[in-house]
Protein backbone atom coordinates (compact mmCIF):
# COMPACT_ATOMS: atom_id res chain seq x y z
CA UNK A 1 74.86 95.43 134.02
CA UNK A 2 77.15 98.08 135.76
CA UNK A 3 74.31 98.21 138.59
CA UNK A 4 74.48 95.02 139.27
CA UNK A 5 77.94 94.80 139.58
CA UNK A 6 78.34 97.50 141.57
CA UNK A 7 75.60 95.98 143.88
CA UNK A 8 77.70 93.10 143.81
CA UNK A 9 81.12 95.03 145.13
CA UNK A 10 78.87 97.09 147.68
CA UNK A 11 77.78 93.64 149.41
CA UNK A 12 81.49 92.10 149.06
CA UNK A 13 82.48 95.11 150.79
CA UNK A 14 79.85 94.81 153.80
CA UNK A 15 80.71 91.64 154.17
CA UNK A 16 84.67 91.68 154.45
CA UNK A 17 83.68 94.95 156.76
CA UNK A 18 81.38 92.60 158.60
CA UNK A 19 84.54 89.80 159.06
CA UNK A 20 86.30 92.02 159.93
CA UNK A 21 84.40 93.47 163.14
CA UNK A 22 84.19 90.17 164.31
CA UNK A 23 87.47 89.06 163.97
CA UNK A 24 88.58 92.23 166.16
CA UNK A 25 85.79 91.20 168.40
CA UNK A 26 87.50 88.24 169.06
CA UNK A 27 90.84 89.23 169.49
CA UNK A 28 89.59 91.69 172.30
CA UNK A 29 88.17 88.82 173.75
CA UNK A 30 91.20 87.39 174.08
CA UNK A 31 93.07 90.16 175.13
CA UNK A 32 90.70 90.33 178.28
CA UNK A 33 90.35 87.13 179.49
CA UNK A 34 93.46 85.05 178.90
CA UNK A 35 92.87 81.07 178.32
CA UNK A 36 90.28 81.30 175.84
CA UNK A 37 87.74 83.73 177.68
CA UNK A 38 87.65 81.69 180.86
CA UNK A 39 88.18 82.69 184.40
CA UNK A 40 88.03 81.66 187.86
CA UNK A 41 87.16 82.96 191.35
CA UNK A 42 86.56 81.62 194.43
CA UNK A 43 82.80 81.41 195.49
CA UNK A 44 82.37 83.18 199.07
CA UNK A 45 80.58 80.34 201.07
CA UNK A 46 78.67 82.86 202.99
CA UNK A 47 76.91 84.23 199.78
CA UNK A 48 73.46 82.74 199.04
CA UNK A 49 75.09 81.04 195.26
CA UNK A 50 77.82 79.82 196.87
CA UNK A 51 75.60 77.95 199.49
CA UNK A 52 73.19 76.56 196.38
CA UNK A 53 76.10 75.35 194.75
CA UNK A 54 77.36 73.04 197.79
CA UNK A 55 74.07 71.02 196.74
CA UNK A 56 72.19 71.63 199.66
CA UNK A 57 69.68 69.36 198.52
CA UNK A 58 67.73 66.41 201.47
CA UNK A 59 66.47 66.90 204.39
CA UNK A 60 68.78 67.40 207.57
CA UNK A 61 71.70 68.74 205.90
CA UNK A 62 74.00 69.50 209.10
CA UNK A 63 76.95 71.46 207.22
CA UNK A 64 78.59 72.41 203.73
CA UNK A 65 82.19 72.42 202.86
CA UNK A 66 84.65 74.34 200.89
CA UNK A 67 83.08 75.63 197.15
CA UNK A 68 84.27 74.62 193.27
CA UNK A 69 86.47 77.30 191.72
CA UNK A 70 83.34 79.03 189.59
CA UNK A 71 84.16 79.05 185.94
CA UNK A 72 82.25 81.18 183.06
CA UNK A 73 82.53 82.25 179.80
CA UNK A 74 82.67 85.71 178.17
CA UNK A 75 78.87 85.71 177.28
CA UNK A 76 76.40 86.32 179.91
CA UNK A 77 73.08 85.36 180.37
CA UNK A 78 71.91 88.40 179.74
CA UNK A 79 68.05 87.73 177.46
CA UNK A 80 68.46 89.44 174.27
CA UNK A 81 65.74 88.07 171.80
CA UNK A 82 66.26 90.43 169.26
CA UNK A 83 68.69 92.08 166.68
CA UNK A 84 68.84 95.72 166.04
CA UNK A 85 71.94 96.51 163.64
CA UNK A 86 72.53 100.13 165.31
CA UNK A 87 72.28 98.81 168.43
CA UNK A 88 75.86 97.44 169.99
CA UNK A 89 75.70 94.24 172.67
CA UNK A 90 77.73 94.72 175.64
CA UNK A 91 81.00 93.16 174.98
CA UNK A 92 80.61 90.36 177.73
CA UNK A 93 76.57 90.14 176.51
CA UNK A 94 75.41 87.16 174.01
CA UNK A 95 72.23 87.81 172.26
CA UNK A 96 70.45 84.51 171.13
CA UNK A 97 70.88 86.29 167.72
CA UNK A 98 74.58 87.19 168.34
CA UNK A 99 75.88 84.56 165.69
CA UNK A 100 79.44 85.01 166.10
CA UNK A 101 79.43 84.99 170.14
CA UNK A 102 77.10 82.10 169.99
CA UNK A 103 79.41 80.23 167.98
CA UNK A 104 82.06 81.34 170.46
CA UNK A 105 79.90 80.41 173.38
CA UNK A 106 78.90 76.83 172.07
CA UNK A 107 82.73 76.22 171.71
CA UNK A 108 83.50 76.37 174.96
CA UNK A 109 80.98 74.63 176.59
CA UNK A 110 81.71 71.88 173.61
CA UNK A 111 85.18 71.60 174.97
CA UNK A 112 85.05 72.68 178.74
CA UNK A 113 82.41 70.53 180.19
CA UNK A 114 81.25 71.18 183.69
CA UNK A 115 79.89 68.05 184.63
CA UNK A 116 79.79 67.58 188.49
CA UNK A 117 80.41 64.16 189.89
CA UNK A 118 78.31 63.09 192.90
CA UNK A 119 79.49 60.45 195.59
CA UNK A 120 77.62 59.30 198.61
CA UNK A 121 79.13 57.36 201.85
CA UNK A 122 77.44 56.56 204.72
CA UNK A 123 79.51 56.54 208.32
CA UNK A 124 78.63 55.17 211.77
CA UNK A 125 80.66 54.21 214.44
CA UNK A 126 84.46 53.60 213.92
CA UNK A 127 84.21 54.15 210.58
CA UNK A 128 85.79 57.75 210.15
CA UNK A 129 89.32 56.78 208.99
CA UNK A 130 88.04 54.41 206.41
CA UNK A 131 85.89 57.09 205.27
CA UNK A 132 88.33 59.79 204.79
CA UNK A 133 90.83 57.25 203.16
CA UNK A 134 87.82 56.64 200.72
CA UNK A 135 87.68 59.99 200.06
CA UNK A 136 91.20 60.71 199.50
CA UNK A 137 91.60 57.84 196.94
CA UNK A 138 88.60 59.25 195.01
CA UNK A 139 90.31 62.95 195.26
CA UNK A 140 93.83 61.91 193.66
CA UNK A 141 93.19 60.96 190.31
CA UNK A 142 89.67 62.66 189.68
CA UNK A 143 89.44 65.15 186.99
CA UNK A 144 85.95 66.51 186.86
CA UNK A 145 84.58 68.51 189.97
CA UNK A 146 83.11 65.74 192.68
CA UNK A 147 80.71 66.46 195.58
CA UNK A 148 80.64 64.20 198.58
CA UNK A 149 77.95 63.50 200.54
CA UNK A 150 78.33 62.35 203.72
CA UNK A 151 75.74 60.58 205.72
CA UNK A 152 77.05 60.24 209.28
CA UNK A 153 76.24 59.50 212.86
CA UNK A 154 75.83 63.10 214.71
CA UNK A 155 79.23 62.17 217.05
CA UNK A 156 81.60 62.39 213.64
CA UNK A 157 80.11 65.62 211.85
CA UNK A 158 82.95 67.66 213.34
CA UNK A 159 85.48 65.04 212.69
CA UNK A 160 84.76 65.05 209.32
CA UNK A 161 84.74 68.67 208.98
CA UNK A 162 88.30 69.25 211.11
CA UNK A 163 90.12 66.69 208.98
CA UNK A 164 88.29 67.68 205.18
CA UNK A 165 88.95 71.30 205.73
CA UNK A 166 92.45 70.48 206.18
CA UNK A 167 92.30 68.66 202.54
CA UNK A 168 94.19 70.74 200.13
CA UNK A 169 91.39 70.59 197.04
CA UNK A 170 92.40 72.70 194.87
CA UNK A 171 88.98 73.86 193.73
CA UNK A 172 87.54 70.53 192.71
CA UNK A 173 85.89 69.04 195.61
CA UNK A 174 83.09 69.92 198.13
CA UNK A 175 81.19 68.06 200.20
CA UNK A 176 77.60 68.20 202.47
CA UNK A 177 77.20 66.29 206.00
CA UNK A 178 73.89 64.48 206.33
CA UNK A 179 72.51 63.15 209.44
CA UNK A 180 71.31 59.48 209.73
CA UNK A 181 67.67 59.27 208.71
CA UNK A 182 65.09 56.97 208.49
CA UNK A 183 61.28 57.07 207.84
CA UNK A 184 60.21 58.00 211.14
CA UNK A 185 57.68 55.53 211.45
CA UNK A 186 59.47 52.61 210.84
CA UNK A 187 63.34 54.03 212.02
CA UNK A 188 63.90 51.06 214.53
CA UNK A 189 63.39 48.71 212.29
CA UNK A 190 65.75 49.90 209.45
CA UNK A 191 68.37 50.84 211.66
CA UNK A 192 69.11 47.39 213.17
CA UNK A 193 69.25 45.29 209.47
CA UNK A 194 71.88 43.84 208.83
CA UNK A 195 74.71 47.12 209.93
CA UNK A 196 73.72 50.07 211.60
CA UNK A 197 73.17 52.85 209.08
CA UNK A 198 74.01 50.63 206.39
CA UNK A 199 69.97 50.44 204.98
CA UNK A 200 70.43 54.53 204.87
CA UNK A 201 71.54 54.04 201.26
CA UNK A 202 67.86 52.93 200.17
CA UNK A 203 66.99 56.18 200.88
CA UNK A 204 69.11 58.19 199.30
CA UNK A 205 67.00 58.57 196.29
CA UNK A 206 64.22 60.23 198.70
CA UNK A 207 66.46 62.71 200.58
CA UNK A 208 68.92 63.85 197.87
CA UNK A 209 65.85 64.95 195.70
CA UNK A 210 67.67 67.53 193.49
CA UNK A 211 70.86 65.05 192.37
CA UNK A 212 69.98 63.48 189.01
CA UNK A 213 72.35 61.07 189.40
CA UNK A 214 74.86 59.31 192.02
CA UNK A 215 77.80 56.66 193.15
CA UNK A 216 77.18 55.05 196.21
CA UNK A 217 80.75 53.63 197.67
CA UNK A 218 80.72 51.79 200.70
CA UNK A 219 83.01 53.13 203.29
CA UNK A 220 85.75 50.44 202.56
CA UNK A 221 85.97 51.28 198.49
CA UNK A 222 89.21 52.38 197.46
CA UNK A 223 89.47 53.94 193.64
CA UNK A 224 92.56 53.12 192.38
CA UNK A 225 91.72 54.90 189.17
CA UNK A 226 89.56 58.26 188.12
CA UNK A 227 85.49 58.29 189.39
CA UNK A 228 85.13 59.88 186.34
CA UNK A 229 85.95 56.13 184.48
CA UNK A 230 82.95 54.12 186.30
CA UNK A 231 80.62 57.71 186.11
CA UNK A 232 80.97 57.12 182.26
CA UNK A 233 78.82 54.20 182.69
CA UNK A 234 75.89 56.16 183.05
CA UNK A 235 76.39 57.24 179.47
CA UNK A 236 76.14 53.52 178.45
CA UNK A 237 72.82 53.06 180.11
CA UNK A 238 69.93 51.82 177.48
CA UNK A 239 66.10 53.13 178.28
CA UNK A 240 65.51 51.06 181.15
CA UNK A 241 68.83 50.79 183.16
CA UNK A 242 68.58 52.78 186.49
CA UNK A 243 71.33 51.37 188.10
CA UNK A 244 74.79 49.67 187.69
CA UNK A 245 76.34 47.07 190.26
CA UNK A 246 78.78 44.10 189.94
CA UNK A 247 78.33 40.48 190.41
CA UNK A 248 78.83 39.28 193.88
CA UNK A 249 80.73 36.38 192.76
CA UNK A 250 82.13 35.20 189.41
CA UNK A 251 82.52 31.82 190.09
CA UNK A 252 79.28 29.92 191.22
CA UNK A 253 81.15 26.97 192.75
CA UNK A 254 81.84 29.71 196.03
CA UNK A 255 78.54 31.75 195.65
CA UNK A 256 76.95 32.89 198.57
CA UNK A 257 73.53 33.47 196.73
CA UNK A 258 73.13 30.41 194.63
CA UNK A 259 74.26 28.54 198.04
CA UNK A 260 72.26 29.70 200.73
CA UNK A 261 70.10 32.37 199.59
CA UNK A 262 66.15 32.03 200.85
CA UNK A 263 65.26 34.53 198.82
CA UNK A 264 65.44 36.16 194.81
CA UNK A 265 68.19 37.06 193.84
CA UNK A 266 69.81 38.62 190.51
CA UNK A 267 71.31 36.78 187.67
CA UNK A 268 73.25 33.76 188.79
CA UNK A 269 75.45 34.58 192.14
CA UNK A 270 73.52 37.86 192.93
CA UNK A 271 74.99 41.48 192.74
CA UNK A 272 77.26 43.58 195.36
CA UNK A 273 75.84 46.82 196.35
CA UNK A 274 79.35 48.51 197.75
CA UNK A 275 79.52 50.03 194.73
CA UNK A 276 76.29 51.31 193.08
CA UNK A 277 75.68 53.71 190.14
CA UNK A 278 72.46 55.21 190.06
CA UNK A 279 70.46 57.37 187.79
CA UNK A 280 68.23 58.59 190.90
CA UNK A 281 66.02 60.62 188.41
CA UNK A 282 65.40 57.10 186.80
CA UNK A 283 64.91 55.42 190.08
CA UNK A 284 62.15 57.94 191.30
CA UNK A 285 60.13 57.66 188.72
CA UNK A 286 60.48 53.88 188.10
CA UNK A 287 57.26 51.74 188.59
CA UNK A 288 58.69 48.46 189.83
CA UNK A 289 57.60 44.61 190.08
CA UNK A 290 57.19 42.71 192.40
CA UNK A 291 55.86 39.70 194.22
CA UNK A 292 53.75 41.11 196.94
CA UNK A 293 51.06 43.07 194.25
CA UNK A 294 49.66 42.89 191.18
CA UNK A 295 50.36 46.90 191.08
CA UNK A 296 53.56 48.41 190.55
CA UNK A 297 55.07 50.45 193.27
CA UNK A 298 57.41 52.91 193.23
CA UNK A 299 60.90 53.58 195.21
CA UNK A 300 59.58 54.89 198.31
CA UNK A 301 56.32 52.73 198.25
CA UNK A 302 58.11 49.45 197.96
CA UNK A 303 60.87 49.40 200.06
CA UNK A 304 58.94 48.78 203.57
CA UNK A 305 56.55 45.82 202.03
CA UNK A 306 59.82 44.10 201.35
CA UNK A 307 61.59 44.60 204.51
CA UNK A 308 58.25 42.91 206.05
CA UNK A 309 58.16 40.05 203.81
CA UNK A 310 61.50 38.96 203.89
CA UNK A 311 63.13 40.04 206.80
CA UNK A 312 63.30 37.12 208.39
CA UNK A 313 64.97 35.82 205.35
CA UNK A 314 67.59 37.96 204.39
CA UNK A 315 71.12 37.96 205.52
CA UNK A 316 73.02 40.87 204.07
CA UNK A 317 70.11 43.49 204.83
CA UNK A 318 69.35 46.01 202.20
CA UNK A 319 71.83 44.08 199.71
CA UNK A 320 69.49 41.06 199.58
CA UNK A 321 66.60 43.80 198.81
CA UNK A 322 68.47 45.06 196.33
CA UNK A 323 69.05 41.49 195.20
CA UNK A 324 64.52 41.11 195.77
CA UNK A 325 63.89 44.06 193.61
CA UNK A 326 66.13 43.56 190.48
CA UNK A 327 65.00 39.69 190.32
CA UNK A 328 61.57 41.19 189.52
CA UNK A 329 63.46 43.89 187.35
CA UNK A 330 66.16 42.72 185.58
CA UNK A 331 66.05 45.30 182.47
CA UNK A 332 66.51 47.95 185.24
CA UNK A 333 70.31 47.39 186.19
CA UNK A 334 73.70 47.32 184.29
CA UNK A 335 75.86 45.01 185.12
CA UNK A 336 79.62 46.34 185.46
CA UNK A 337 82.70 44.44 185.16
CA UNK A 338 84.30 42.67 188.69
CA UNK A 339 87.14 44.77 188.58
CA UNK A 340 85.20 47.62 189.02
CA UNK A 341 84.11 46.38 192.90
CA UNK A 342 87.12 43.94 193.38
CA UNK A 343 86.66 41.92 197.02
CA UNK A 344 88.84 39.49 198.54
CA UNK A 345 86.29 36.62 197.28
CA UNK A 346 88.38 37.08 193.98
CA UNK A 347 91.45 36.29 195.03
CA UNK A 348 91.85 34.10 198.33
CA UNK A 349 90.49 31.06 196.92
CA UNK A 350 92.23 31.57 193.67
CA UNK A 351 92.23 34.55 191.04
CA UNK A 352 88.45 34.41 189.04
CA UNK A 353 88.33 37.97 188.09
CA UNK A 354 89.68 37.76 184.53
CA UNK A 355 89.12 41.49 184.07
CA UNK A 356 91.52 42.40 186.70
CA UNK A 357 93.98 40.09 185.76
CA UNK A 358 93.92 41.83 182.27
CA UNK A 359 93.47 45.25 183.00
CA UNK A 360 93.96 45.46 186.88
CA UNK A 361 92.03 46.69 190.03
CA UNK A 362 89.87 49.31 189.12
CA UNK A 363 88.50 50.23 192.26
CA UNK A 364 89.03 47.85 195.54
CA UNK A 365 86.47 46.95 198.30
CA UNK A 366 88.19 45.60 201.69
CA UNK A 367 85.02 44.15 202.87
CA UNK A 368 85.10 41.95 205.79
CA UNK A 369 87.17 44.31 207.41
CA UNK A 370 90.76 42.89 205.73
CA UNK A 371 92.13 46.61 205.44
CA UNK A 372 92.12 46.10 209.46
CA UNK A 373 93.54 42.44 210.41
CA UNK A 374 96.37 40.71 209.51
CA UNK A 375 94.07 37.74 207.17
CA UNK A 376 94.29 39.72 204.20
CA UNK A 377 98.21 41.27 204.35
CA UNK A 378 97.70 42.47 200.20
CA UNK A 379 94.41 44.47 200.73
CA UNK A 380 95.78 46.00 204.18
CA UNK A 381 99.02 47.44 202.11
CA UNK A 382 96.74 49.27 199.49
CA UNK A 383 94.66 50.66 202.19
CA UNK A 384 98.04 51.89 204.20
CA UNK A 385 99.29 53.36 201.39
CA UNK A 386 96.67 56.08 200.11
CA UNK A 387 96.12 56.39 204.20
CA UNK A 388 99.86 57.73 204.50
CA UNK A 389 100.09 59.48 201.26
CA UNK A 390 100.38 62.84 201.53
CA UNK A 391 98.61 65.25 198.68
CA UNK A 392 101.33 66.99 196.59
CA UNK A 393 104.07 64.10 197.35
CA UNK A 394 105.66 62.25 194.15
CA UNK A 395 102.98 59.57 193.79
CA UNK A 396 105.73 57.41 191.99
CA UNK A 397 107.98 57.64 194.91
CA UNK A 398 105.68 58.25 198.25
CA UNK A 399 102.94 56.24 197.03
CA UNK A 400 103.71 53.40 193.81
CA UNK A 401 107.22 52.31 194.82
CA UNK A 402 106.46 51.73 198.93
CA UNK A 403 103.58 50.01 197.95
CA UNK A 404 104.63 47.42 195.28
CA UNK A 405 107.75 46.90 197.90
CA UNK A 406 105.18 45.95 200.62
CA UNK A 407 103.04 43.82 197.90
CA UNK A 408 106.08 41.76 197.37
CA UNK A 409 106.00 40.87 201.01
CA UNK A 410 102.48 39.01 200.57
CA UNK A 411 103.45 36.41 197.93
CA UNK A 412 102.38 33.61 200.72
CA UNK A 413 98.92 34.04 200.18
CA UNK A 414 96.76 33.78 197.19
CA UNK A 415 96.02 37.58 196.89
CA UNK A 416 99.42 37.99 197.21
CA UNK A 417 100.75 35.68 194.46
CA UNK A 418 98.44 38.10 192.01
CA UNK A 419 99.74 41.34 193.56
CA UNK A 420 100.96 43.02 190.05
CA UNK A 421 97.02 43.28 189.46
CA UNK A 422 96.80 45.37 192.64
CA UNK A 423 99.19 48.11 190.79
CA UNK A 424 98.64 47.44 187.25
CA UNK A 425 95.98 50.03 187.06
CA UNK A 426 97.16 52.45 189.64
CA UNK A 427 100.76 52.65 187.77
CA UNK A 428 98.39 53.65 184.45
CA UNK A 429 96.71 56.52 186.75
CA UNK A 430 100.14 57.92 188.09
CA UNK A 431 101.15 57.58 184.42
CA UNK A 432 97.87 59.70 182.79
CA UNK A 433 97.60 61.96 185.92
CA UNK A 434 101.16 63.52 185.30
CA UNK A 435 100.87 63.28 181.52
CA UNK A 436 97.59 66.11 182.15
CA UNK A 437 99.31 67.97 184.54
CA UNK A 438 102.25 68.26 181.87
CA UNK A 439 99.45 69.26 179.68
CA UNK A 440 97.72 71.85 181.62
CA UNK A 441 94.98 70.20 181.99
């Protein structure tokens, strides 16, 4: 009986020893790196990881921008696939066996996600100022590292590079510039539907091979709250979603597509591809249906045998394929609310987007250029507002009070009598962006 007890105490003993060890472990840890073993450093551009990191991925890629602060963690990956109890890991080594910097390792990826965003825009012509104004908007309230990627005509690369290079990111944002490109065997033909350059977005799936997923803006989107909100939707996708648009109208009575349309079209007034949320992995390997073949075709087999059957019945170019290809696919797309791609459709015959009137503007699309004319006086403010801001001003003050002041100027017309849903939302992302900056976060 005494054996076993002492057996007993000799294992108690190795075991509070054991504690012990790791607890000190930790606390060195902690010592080293302060934070919770994290650090940053600025990736060198010039190095070959820093240039793999700017997501070099598609063909044509004419220049990179400034890098993501790097974060890691205290363990390395270092392959250790086996446990020797006289032999000592490094102290900034995890083996897979290493239980207690496992634990430690698991932690911090638990609570420190690393998720980059991706967002793609194509350019052409005068579209440079709207783009960068895009850009900015998506920058202020983001919180997760974003990527841009920038399809533009040749004439703007360096534009786009003198005037994002002046951005102050603050290690969250970089960004590749893409030439325009088109199969070359059918190139005229896509580049004169509907806009020039605007059919490059069906191809983005093809070129940008390596991105899994992706939010296509058009160049006249304004985010009036964080990408990371509508880049949650991809979490909500069931089995067979691919992509997530928004109605293009809410009220049928001043649908375009249930109107006029000569073609098929989704759901009851169509869908809006200025903002589209794609799970590009999804989308390459979808088999889709359609009307022209018994056989199912895939993205880059389908897209010219539609442009040749309907072209001379579409009227809002690749949209209306869009519109085609998730007639014959329904269970492929989420549908997101109308706040989330909010046009001037929903307000100047009368407020029908119920969402925004609840919860306000989400993100805002001046299409039909109203950001430039005088027709649209409510839409132009927003736009003139993030345009002027300048990063590290008092977004209260610079940004929230000039604009509501200019809102209250547009009462006259029927946008303007709803103007408190233009700021509803972007008074709630002031409000959470300085309550995590007071946080740390």
């Amino acid at each position: 009986m005494r054996r076993f007890a002492r057996v007993a105490l000799l294992c108690l003993g190795c075991a509070v020893c054991s504690l012990l060890y790791g607890l000190s472990q930790l606390a060195l840890s902690l010592e080293q790196e302060p934070g919770g073993g994290r650090h940053s450093q600025a990736r060198d551009p010039a190095t070959p990881g820093a240039r793999q990191q700017a997501g070099s991925a598609g063909r044509g890629e004419a220049g990179t921008g400034r890098l993501f602060l790097s974060y890691s963690v205290r363990c390395k990956n270092l392959s250790v696939s086996f446990w020797n109890s006289y032999w000592m890991l490094p102290s900034d080594v995890c083996g897979m066996n290493c239980f207690w910097e496992a634990a430690f390792r698991y932690d911090y990826m638990k609570t420190h996600p690393s998720e980059k965003m991706h967002l793609a825009v194509v350019a052409c012509g005068e579209r440079l100022e709207e783009t960068v104004t895009m850009l900015r908007s998506a920058i202020i309230f983001s919180i997760k590292p974003l990527h841009f990627h920038i399809f533009a005509e040749d004439q703007l690369h360096d534009s786009f590079k003198d005037i994002l290079e002046e951005f102050p990111y603050e290690g969250k944002v970089n960004y590749t510039l893409y030439p325009i490109t088109f199969p070359s065997e059918s190139a005229a033909e896509w580049k004169k539907l509907f806009k020039p350059c605007a059919s490059q977005r069906l191809f983005l799936p093809l070129i940008l091979k390596n991105v899994d997923s992706l939010l296509y803006v058009d160049t006249d989107i304004l985010f009036l709250r964080p990408v990371d909100d509508i880049w949650s939707f991809l979490g909500k996708f069931n089995s067979t979603q691919i992509a997530a648009m928004a109605p293009e109208h809410e009220e049928p009575r001043i649908g375009w597509y249930n109107r006029f349309a000569r073609h098929p079209y989704y759901g009851v007034t169509g869908i809006n591809s200025g903002v589209m949320l794609m799970n590009m992995t999804r989308i390459r390997r979808k088999y889709f249906k359609n009307d022209m073949t018994p056989v199912r075709l895939q993205w880059g087999e389908i897209l010219m045998p539609l442009l040749k059957k309907y072209k001379l019945n579409i009227t809002w170019g690749d949209q209306d394929l869009l519109n085609i290809m998730f007639f014959h696919n329904p269970e492929s797309l989420y549908v997101f609310p109308c706040q989330w791609n909010y046009r001037p459709d929903h307000c100047i015959y009368g407020s029908n987007c119920k969402a925004a009137e609840e919860e306000g503007i989400f993100i805002l699309h001046g299409n039909r250029g109203v950001y430039h004319d005088d027709k649209q006086p409510t839409f132009r403010a927003v736009y003139e507002a993030i345009k002027n801001y300048s990063f590290g001003d008092d977004l209260v003050h610079s940004l929230l009070q000039p604009l509501e002041q200019e809102l209250q100027k547009t009462t006259h017309t029927y946008c303007g009598r709803v103007y408190k849903v233009f700021i509803k939302q972007l008074t709630k992302s002031i409000r959470d962006l300085y309550a995590r900056r007071s946080k740390g976060r």
